[in-house]
C-alpha atoms as a PDB file:
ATOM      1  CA  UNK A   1     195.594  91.822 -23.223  1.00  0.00           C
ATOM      2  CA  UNK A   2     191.844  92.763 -23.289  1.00  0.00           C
ATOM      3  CA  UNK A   3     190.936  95.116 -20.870  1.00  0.00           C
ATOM      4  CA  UNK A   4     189.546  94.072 -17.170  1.00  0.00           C
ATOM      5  CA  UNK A   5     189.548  96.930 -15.418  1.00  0.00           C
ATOM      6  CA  UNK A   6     187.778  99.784 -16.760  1.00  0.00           C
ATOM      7  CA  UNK A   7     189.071 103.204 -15.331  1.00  0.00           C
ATOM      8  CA  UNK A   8     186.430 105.694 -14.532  1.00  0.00           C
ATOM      9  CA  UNK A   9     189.239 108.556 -14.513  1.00  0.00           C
ATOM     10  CA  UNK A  10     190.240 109.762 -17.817  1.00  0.00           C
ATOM     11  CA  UNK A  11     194.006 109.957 -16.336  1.00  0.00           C
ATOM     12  CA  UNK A  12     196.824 109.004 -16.336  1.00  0.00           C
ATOM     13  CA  UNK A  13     198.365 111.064 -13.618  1.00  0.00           C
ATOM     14  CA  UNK A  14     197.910 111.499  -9.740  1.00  0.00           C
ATOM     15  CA  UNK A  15     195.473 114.500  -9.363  1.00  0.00           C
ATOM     16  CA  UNK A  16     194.261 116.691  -6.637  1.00  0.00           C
ATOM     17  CA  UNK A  17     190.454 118.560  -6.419  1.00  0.00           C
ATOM     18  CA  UNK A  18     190.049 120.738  -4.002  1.00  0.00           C
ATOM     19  CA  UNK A  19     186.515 120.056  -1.977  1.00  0.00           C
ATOM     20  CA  UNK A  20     185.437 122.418   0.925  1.00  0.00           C
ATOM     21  CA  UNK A  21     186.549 119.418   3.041  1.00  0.00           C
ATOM     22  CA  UNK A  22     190.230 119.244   1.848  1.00  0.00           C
ATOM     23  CA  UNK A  23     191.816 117.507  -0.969  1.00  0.00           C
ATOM     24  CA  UNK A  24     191.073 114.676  -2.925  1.00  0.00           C
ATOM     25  CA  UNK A  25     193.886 112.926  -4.673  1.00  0.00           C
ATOM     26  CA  UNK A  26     193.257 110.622  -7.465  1.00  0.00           C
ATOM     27  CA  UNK A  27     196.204 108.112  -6.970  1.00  0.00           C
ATOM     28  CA  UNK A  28     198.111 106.245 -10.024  1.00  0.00           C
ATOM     29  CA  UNK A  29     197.981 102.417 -10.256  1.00  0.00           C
ATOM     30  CA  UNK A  30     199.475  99.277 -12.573  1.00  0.00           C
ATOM     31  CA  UNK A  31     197.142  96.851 -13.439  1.00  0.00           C
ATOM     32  CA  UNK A  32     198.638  93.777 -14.643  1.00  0.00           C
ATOM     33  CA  UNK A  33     196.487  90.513 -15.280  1.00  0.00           C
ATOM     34  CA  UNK A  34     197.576  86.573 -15.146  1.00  0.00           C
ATOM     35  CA  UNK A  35     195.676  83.730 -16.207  1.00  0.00           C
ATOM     36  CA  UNK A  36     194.373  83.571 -12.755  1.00  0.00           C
ATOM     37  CA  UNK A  37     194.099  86.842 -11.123  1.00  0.00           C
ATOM     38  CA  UNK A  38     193.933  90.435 -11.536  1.00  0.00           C
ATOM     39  CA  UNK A  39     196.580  92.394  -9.778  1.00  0.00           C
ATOM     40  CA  UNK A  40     196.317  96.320  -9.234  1.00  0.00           C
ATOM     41  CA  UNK A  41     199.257  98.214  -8.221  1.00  0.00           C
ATOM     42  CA  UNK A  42     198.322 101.842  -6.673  1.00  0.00           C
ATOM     43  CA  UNK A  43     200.541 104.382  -5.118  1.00  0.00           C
ATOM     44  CA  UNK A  44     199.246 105.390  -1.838  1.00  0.00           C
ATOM     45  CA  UNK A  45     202.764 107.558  -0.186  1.00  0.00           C
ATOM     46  CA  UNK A  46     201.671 108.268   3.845  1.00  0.00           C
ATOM     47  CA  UNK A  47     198.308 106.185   3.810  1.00  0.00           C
ATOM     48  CA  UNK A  48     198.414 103.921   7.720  1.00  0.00           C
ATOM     49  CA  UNK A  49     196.692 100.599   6.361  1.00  0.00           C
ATOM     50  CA  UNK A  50     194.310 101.787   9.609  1.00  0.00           C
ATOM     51  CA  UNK A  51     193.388 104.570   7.220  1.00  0.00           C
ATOM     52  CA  UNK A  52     192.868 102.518   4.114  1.00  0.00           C
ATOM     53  CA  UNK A  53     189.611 101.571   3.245  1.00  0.00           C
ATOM     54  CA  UNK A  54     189.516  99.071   0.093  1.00  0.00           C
ATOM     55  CA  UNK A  55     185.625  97.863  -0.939  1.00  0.00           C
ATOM     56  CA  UNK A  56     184.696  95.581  -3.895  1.00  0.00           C
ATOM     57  CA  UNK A  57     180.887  96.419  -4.407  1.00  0.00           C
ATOM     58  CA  UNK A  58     178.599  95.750  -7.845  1.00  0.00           C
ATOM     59  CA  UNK A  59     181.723  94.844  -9.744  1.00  0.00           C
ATOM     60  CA  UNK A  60     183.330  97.504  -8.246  1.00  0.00           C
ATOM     61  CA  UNK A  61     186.818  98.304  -6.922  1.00  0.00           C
ATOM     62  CA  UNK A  62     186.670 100.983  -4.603  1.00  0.00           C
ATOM     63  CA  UNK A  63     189.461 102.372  -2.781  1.00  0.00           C
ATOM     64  CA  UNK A  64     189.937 105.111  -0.713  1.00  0.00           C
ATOM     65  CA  UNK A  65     192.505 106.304   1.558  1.00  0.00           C
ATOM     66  CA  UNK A  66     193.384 109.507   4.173  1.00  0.00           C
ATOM     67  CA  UNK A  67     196.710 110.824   4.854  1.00  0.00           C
ATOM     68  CA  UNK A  68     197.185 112.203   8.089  1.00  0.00           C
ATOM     69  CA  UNK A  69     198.666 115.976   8.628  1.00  0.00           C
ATOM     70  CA  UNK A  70     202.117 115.828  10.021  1.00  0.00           C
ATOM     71  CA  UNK A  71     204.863 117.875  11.269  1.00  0.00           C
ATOM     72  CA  UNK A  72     201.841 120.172  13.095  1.00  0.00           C
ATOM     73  CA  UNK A  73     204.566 121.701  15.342  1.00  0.00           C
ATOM     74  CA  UNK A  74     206.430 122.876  12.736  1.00  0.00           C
ATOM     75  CA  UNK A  75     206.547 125.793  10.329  1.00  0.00           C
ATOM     76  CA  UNK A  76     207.159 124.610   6.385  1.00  0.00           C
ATOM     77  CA  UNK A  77     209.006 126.622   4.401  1.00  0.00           C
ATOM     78  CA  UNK A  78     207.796 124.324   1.543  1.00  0.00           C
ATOM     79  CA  UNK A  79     205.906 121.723   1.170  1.00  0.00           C
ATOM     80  CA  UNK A  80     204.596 118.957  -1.651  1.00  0.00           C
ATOM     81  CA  UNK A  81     203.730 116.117   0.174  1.00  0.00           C
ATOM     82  CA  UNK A  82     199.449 116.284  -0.276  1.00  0.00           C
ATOM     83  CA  UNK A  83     197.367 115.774   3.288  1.00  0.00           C
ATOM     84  CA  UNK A  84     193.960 114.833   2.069  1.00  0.00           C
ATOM     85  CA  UNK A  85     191.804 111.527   1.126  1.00  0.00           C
ATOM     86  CA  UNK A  86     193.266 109.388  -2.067  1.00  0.00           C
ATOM     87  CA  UNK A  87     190.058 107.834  -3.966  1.00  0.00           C
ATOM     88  CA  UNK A  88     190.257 105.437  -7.080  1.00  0.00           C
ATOM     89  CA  UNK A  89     187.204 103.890  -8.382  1.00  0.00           C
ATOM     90  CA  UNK A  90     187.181 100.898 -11.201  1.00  0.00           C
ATOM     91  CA  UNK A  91     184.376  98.957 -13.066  1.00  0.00           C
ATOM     92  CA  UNK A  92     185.937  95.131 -12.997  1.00  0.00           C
ATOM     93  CA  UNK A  93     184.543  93.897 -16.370  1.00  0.00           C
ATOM     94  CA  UNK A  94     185.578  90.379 -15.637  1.00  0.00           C
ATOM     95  CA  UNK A  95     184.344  87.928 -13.080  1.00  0.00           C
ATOM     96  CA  UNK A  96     186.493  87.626  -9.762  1.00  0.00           C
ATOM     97  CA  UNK A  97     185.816  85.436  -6.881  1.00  0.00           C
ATOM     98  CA  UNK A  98     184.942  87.983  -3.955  1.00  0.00           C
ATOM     99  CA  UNK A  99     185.690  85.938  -1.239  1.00  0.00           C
ATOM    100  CA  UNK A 100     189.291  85.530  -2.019  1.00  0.00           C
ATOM    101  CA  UNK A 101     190.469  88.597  -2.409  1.00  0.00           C
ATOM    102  CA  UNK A 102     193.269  90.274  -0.686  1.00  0.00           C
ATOM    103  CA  UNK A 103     195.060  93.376  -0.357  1.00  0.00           C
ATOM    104  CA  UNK A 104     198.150  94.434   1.202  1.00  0.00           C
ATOM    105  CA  UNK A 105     199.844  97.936   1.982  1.00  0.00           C
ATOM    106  CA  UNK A 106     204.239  97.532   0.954  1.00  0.00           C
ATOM    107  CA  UNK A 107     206.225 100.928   1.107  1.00  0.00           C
ATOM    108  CA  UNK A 108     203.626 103.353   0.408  1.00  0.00           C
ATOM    109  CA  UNK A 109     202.092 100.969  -2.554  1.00  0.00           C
ATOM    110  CA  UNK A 110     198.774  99.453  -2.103  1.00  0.00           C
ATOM    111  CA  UNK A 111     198.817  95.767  -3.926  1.00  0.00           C
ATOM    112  CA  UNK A 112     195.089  94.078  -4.596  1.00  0.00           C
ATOM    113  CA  UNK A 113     194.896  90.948  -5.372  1.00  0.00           C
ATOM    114  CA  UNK A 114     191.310  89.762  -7.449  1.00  0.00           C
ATOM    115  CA  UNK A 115     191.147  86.110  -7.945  1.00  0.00           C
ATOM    116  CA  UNK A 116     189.473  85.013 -11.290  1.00  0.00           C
ATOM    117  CA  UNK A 117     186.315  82.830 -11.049  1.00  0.00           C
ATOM    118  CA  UNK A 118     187.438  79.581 -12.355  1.00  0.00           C
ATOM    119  CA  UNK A 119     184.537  79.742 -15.125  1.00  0.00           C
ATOM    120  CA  UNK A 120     186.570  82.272 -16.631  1.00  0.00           C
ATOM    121  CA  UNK A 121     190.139  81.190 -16.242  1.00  0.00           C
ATOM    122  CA  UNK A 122     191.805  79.921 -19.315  1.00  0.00           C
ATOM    123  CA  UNK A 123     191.940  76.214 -19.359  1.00  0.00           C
ATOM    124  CA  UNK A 124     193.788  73.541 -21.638  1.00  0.00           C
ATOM    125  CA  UNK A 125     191.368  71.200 -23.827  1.00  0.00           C
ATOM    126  CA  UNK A 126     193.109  67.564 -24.421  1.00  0.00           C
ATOM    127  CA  UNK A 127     192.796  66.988 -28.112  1.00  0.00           C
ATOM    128  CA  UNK A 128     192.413  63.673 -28.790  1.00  0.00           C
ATOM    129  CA  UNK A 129     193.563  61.391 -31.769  1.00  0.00           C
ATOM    130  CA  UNK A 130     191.157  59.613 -33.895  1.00  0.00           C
END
Protein backbone atom coordinates (compact mmCIF):
# COMPACT_ATOMS: atom_id res chain seq x y z
CA UNK A 1 0.00 0.00 0.00
CA UNK A 2 1.78 3.33 -0.85
CA UNK A 3 1.12 5.90 1.43
CA UNK A 4 -1.91 8.59 0.92
CA UNK A 5 -2.11 10.21 3.85
CA UNK A 6 0.87 11.78 5.16
CA UNK A 7 0.73 12.33 9.05
CA UNK A 8 2.09 15.58 10.25
CA UNK A 9 2.34 14.02 13.94
CA UNK A 10 5.26 11.89 14.52
CA UNK A 11 2.80 9.55 16.73
CA UNK A 12 1.39 6.96 17.14
CA UNK A 13 -0.49 7.57 20.31
CA UNK A 14 -3.35 9.97 21.53
CA UNK A 15 -1.50 12.98 23.15
CA UNK A 16 -2.37 15.91 25.23
CA UNK A 17 -0.40 19.67 25.23
CA UNK A 18 -1.31 21.77 27.58
CA UNK A 19 -2.05 25.52 26.00
CA UNK A 20 -3.04 28.47 28.33
CA UNK A 21 -6.49 27.78 26.82
CA UNK A 22 -6.87 24.10 27.95
CA UNK A 23 -5.85 20.94 26.39
CA UNK A 24 -5.21 19.83 23.11
CA UNK A 25 -5.52 16.18 22.37
CA UNK A 26 -3.99 14.71 19.36
CA UNK A 27 -6.53 11.84 18.63
CA UNK A 28 -5.49 8.26 17.04
CA UNK A 29 -6.93 7.23 13.63
CA UNK A 30 -6.91 4.01 10.96
CA UNK A 31 -6.44 4.87 7.63
CA UNK A 32 -7.31 2.22 5.32
CA UNK A 33 -7.46 2.81 1.41
CA UNK A 34 -9.68 0.93 -1.46
CA UNK A 35 -9.38 1.22 -5.02
CA UNK A 36 -11.86 3.95 -4.79
CA UNK A 37 -11.68 5.86 -1.67
CA UNK A 38 -9.70 6.75 1.23
CA UNK A 39 -11.23 5.95 4.55
CA UNK A 40 -9.87 7.48 7.95
CA UNK A 41 -10.90 6.05 11.13
CA UNK A 42 -10.27 8.55 14.25
CA UNK A 43 -11.22 8.16 17.82
CA UNK A 44 -13.04 11.11 19.00
CA UNK A 45 -14.69 9.59 22.85
CA UNK A 46 -17.33 12.67 24.07
CA UNK A 47 -17.04 14.88 20.80
CA UNK A 48 -21.31 16.11 19.96
CA UNK A 49 -21.04 15.98 15.99
CA UNK A 50 -22.37 19.87 16.84
CA UNK A 51 -18.85 20.20 18.18
CA UNK A 52 -17.00 18.56 15.36
CA UNK A 53 -15.55 20.58 12.89
CA UNK A 54 -14.00 18.44 9.85
CA UNK A 55 -12.32 20.83 6.84
CA UNK A 56 -10.54 19.54 3.68
CA UNK A 57 -8.42 22.67 2.60
CA UNK A 58 -5.07 22.70 0.10
CA UNK A 59 -4.98 18.93 0.17
CA UNK A 60 -5.62 19.05 3.56
CA UNK A 61 -7.59 17.02 6.13
CA UNK A 62 -8.28 19.00 8.99
CA UNK A 63 -10.16 17.95 11.89
CA UNK A 64 -10.84 19.31 15.00
CA UNK A 65 -13.09 18.61 17.76
CA UNK A 66 -14.16 20.03 21.60
CA UNK A 67 -15.31 17.96 24.37
CA UNK A 68 -17.56 19.52 26.63
CA UNK A 69 -16.87 19.57 30.66
CA UNK A 70 -19.29 17.35 32.41
CA UNK A 71 -20.39 16.24 35.71
CA UNK A 72 -19.84 20.26 36.85
CA UNK A 73 -21.98 19.51 39.96
CA UNK A 74 -19.96 17.00 41.08
CA UNK A 75 -16.73 16.50 42.98
CA UNK A 76 -14.20 13.73 41.17
CA UNK A 77 -12.32 11.77 43.17
CA UNK A 78 -10.54 10.75 39.90
CA UNK A 79 -10.71 11.44 36.74
CA UNK A 80 -9.12 10.40 33.04
CA UNK A 81 -11.58 11.25 30.71
CA UNK A 82 -9.63 14.62 28.86
CA UNK A 83 -12.08 17.97 28.48
CA UNK A 84 -10.29 19.94 25.85
CA UNK A 85 -10.20 20.38 21.82
CA UNK A 86 -9.01 17.03 19.76
CA UNK A 87 -6.99 18.33 16.52
CA UNK A 88 -5.53 16.00 13.71
CA UNK A 89 -4.07 17.48 10.69
CA UNK A 90 -3.03 15.31 7.36
CA UNK A 91 -1.36 16.20 3.96
CA UNK A 92 -3.64 13.92 1.38
CA UNK A 93 -0.90 13.08 -1.20
CA UNK A 94 -3.41 11.65 -3.57
CA UNK A 95 -6.17 13.27 -5.52
CA UNK A 96 -9.80 13.04 -3.95
CA UNK A 97 -12.91 14.43 -5.35
CA UNK A 98 -13.91 17.27 -2.75
CA UNK A 99 -17.32 17.44 -3.45
CA UNK A 100 -18.11 13.97 -2.44
CA UNK A 101 -16.85 13.62 0.60
CA UNK A 102 -18.53 12.59 3.73
CA UNK A 103 -18.07 12.10 7.26
CA UNK A 104 -19.97 10.59 9.94
CA UNK A 105 -19.68 10.50 13.90
CA UNK A 106 -20.54 6.25 15.19
CA UNK A 107 -19.88 5.58 19.02
CA UNK A 108 -17.33 8.04 19.77
CA UNK A 109 -15.38 7.22 16.26
CA UNK A 110 -15.26 9.79 13.63
CA UNK A 111 -15.38 7.87 10.00
CA UNK A 112 -14.26 10.18 6.74
CA UNK A 113 -14.92 9.12 3.76
CA UNK A 114 -12.47 10.76 0.61
CA UNK A 115 -13.60 9.67 -2.73
CA UNK A 116 -10.72 9.12 -5.30
CA UNK A 117 -10.77 11.27 -8.49
CA UNK A 118 -11.51 8.83 -11.14
CA UNK A 119 -8.13 9.92 -13.01
CA UNK A 120 -6.48 8.17 -10.36
CA UNK A 121 -8.53 5.11 -9.63
CA UNK A 122 -7.12 1.88 -10.82
CA UNK A 123 -8.76 0.76 -13.95
CA UNK A 124 -8.69 -2.61 -16.05
CA UNK A 125 -7.06 -2.31 -19.71
CA UNK A 126 -8.77 -5.01 -22.23
CA UNK A 127 -5.85 -6.72 -23.85
CA UNK A 128 -6.61 -7.62 -27.05
CA UNK A 129 -5.54 -10.65 -29.31
CA UNK A 130 -3.72 -10.18 -32.46
Amino acid sequence: MSEMVKKDTGTELATAERTRTGTTYTPRFDIVETDEELILYGDLPGVAPENLDVRFENDRLIVHGKVEPRHQDHEFVYGEYGIGDYYRDFQVLEEVDPDHITAELKNGVLHVHLPKSEAVKPRRIEVKPR
